[in-house]
Protein backbone atom coordinates (compact mmCIF):
# COMPACT_ATOMS: atom_id res chain seq x y z
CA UNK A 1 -7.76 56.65 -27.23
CA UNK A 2 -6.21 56.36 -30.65
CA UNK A 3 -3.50 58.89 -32.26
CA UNK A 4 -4.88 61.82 -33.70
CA UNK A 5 -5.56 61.81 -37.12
CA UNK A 6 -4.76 64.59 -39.79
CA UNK A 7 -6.78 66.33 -42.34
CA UNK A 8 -6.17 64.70 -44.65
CA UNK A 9 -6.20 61.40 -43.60
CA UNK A 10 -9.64 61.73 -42.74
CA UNK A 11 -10.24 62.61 -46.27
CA UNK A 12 -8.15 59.45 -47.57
CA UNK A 13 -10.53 57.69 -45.36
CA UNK A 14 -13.46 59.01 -47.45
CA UNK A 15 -12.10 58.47 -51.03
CA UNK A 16 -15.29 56.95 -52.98
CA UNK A 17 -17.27 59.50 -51.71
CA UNK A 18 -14.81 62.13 -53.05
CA UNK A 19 -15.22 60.96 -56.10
CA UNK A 20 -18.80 61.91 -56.20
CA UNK A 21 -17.94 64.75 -54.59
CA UNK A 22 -15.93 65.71 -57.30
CA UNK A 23 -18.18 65.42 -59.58
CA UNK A 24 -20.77 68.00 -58.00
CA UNK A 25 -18.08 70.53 -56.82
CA UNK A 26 -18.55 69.55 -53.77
CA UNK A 27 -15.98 69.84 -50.92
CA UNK A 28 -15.64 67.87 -47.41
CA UNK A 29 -13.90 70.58 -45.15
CA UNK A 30 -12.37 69.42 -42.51
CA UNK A 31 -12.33 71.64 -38.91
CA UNK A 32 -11.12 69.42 -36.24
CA UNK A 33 -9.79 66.71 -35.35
CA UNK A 34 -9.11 66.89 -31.79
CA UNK A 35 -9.45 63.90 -29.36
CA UNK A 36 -10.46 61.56 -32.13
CA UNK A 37 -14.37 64.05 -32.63
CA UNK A 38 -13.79 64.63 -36.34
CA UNK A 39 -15.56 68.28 -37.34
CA UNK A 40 -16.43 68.43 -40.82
CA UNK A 41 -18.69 70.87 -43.00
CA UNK A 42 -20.04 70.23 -46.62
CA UNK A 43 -19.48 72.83 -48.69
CA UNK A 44 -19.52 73.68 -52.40
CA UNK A 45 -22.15 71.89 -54.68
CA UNK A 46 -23.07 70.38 -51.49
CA UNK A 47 -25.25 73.65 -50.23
CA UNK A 48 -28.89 72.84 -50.79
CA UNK A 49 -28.06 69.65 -52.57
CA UNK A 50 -30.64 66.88 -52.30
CA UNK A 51 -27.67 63.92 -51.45
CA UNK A 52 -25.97 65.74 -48.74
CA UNK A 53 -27.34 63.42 -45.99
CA UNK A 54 -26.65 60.30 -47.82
CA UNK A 55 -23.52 61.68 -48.45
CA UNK A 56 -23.15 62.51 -44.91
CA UNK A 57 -24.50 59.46 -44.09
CA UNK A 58 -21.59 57.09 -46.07
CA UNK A 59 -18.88 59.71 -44.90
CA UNK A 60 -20.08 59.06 -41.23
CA UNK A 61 -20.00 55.14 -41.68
CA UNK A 62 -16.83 55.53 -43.29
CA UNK A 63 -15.12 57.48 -40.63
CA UNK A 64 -16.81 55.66 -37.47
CA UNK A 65 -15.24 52.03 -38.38
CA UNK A 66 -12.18 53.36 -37.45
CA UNK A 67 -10.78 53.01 -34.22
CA UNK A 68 -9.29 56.64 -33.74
CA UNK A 69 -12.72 58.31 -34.50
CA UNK A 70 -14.86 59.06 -31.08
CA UNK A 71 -17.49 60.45 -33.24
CA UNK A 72 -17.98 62.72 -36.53
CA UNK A 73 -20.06 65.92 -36.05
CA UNK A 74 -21.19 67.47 -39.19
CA UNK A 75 -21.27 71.40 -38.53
CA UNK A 76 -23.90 72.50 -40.93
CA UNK A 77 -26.15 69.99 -39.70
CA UNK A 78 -26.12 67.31 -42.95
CA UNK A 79 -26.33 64.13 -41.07
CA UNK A 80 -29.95 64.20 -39.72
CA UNK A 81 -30.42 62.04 -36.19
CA UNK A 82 -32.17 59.66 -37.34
CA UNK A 83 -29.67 58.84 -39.95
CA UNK A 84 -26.98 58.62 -37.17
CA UNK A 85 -28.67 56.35 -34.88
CA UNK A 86 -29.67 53.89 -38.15
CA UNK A 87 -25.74 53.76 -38.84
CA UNK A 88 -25.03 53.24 -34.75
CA UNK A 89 -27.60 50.29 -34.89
CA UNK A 90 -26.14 49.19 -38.32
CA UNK A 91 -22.65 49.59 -36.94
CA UNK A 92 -23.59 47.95 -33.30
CA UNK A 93 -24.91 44.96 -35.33
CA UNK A 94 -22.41 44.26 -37.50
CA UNK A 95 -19.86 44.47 -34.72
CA UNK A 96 -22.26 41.88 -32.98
CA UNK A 97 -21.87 39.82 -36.47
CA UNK A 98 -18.58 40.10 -36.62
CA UNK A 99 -17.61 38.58 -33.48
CA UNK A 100 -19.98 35.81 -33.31
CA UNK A 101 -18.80 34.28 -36.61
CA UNK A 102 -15.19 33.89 -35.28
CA UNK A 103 -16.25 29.69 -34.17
CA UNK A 104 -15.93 29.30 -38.22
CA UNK A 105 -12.56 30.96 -38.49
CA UNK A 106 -11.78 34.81 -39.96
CA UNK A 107 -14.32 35.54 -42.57
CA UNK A 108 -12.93 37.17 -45.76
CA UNK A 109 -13.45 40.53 -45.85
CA UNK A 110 -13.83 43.04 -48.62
CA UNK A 111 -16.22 43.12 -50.99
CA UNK A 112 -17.95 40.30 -53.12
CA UNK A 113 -17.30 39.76 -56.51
């Protein structure tokens, strides 16, 4: 198990989607971090928005590709199931990806420009 992390580096973890976030008045509250299960809530603009669950979506994603993270649980229910078991599968699959492409040496990583 990896070392707890803090508030607020969870929420340095999510920093594009703050951005948005700012934008809307919306706010990522963090409730607990304990043994790596990150508790968050939406709050702010984010009540009754429309983009909460893709927001909750890319915050989830975010979070999960870290190794201290056991899992994120979103209190007010903004990350529907199905949404969480696409991102598993995506996440499963690109770990799958990842180390099968290791014969042609480290692939860059980062994003394409």
């Amino acid at each position: 198990m990896g070392m707890a992390m803090t508030a607020e580096e969870i929420l340095a973890e999510i920093g594009p989607v703050q951005e948005i976030l700012d934008e809307h008045d919306g706010v990522v509250t963090v409730l607990d971090t304990s043994d790596g299960n990150i508790m968050l809530s939406l709050d702010g603009g984010c009540n009754g928005c429309a983009s909460t669950p893709m927001t909750a979506m890319q915050i989830y994603y975010s979070l999960k590709k870290l190794e201290a993270i056991n899992d994120v649980i979103f209190v007010n229910g903004e990350l529907p199931d199905y949404m969480r078991t696409f991102i598993d599968q995506k996440m499963a699959k690109e770990s799958l990806e990842n180390n099968t492409s290791d014969e042609e040496g480290p692939q860059p990583k980062g994003e394409i420009v």
